[in-house]
Protein backbone atom coordinates (compact mmCIF):
# COMPACT_ATOMS: atom_id res chain seq x y z
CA UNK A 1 6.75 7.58 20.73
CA UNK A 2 3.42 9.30 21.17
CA UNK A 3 1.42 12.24 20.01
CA UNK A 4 4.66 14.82 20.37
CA UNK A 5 6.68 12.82 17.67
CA UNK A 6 7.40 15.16 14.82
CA UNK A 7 5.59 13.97 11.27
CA UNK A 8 5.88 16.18 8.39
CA UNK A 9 6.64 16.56 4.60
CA UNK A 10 10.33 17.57 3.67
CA UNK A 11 10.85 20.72 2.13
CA UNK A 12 13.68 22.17 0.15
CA UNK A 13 15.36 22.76 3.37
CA UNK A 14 15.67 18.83 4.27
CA UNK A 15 17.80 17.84 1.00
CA UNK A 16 20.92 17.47 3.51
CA UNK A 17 18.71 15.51 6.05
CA UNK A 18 17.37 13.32 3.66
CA UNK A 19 20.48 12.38 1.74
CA UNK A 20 22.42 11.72 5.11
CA UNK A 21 19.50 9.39 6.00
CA UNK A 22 19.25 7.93 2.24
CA UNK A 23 23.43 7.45 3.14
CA UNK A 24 22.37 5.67 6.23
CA UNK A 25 20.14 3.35 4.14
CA UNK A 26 22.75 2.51 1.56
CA UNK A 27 25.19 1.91 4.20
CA UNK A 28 22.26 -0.42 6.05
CA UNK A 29 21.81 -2.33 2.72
CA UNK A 30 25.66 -3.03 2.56
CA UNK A 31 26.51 -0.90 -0.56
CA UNK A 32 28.65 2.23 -0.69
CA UNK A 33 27.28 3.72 -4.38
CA UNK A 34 25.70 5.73 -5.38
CA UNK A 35 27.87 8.40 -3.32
CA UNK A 36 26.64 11.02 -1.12
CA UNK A 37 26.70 13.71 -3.75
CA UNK A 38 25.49 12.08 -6.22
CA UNK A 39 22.32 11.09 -3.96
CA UNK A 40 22.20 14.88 -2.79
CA UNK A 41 21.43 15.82 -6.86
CA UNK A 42 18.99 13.07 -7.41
CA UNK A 43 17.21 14.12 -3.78
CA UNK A 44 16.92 17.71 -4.68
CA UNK A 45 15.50 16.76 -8.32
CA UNK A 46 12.96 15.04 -6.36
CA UNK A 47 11.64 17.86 -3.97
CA UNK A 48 11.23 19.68 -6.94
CA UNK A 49 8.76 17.02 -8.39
CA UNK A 50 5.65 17.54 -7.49
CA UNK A 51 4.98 13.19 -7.76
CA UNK A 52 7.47 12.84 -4.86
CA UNK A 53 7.30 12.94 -1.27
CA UNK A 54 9.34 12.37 1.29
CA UNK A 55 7.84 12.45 4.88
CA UNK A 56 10.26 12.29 7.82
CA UNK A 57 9.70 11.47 11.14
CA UNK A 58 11.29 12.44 14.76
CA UNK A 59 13.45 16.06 15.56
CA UNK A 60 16.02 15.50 14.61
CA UNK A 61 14.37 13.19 11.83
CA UNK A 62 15.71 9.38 11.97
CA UNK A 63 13.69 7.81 9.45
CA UNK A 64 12.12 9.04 5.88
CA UNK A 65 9.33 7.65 3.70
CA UNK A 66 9.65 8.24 -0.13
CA UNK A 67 6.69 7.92 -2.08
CA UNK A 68 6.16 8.48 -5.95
CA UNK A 69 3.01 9.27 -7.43
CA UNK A 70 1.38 7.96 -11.25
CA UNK A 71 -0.95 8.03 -13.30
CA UNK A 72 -2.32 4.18 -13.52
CA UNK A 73 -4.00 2.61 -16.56
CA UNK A 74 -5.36 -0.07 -14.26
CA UNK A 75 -7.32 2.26 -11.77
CA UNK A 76 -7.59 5.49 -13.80
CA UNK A 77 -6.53 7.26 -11.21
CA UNK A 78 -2.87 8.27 -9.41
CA UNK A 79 -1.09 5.30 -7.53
CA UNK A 80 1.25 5.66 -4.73
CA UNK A 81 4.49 3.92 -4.77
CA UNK A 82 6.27 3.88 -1.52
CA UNK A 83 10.09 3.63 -2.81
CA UNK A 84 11.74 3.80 0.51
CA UNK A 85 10.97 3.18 4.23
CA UNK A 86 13.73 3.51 6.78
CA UNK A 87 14.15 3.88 10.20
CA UNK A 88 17.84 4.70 12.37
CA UNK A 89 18.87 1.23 13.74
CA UNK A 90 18.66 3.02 16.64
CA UNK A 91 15.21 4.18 16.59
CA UNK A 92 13.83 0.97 15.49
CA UNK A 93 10.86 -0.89 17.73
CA UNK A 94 9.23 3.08 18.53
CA UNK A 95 6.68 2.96 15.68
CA UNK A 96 8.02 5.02 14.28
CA UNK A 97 7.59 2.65 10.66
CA UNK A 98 4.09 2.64 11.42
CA UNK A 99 3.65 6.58 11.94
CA UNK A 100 5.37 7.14 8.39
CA UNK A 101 3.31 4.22 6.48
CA UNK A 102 -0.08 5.98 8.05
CA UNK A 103 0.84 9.22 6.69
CA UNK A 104 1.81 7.78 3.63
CA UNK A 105 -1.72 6.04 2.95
CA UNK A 106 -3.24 9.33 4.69
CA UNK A 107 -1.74 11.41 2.16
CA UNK A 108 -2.18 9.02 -0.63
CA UNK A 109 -6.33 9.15 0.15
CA UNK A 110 -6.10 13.15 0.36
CA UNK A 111 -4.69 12.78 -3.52
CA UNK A 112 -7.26 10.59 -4.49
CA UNK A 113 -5.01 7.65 -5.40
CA UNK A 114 -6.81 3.98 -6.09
CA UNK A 115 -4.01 1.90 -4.46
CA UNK A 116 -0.60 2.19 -2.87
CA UNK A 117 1.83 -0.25 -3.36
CA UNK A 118 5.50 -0.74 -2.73
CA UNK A 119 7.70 -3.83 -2.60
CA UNK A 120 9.55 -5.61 0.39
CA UNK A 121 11.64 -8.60 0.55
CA UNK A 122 10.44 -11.84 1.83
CA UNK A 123 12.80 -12.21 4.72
CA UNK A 124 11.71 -8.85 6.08
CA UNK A 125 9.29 -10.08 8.67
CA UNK A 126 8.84 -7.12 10.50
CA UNK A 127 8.05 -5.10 7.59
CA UNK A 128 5.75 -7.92 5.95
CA UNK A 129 4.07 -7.92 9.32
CA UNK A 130 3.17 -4.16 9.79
CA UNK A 131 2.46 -4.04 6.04
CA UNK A 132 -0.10 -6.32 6.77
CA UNK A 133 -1.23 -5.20 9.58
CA UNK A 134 -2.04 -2.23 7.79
CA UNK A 135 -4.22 -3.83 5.17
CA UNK A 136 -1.79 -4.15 2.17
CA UNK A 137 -1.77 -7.84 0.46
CA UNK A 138 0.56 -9.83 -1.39
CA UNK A 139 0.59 -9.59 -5.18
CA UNK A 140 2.41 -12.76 -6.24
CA UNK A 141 2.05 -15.06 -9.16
CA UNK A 142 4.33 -18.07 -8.27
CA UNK A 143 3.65 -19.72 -12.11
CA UNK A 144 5.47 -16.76 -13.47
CA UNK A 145 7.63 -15.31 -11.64
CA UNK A 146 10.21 -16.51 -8.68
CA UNK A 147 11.37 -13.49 -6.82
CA UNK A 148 13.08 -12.79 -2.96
CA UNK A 149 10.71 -9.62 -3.51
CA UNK A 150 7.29 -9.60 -2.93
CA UNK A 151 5.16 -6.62 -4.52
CA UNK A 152 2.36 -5.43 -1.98
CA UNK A 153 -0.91 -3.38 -2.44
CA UNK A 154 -3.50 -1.43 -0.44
CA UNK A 155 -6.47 -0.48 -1.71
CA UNK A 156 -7.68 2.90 -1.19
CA UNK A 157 -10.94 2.63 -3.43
CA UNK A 158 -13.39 -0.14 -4.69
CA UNK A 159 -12.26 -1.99 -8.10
């Protein structure tokens, strides 16, 4: 990795990349729905919304970052909510999770959003740890609710 390692927004242009890599995910997760075409509809819907993003990283990409944007009544502003992270299995240990979670709060700032937030489950060590490392917090109220997934946040502005 270093300063050469493509980082960019995906396009209309990427729906085939991204769905092969949202495949890759599914496959990494240990599921086989939903099926390639239907993820190839639901990924072009989204590059047509203007509160998606997906940022991919590397040339040819081998990991994406999809993030959601809305309107909060707790902040008053946008939030960010990363849906996705993955990396190739491959590609793993480059940082190249890192590079697409820094864009991710970098963009989210440029938008003016109050937090970003996304969920991860517990056994995930690695991607507690650089989650963490990048200043997001866990958001977990054992008294009511017993989860595998913990729900993470970053602020971007005061409370």
């Amino acid at each position: 990795m270093g300063p050469e390692t493509p980082l960019r927004i995906a396009g209309k242009a990427d729906v085939a990349t991204i769905t092969g890599l949202i495949v890759d995910f599914r496959d990494f997760m240990g599921s086989d729905s939903p099926n390639r075409a239907e993820i190839e509809v639901v990924v072009f819907d989204l590059i047509e919304d203007r509160n998606t993003e997906f940022i991919l990283v590397g040339e040819p990409a081998c990991g994406f970052l999809q993030m959601r944007y809305r309107l909060s009544v707790w902040t008053g502003s946008d939030d960010a909510w990363i849906e996705d992270v993955f990396i190739d299995d491959e590609q793993r240990g480059n940082g190249y999770g890192r590079m697409l979670m820094e864009a991710a709060i970098q963009s989210a700032t440029r938008r003016g959003c109050g937090r970003v937030q996304l969920d991860v489950n517990q056994d995930n060590k690695a991607a507690l740890k650089l989650y963490e490392s990048l200043g997001f917090v866990t958001i977990h109220n054992e008294d009511k609710w017993e989860a595998a997934d913990l729900m993470m946040t970053r602020q971007l502005r005061p409370q």
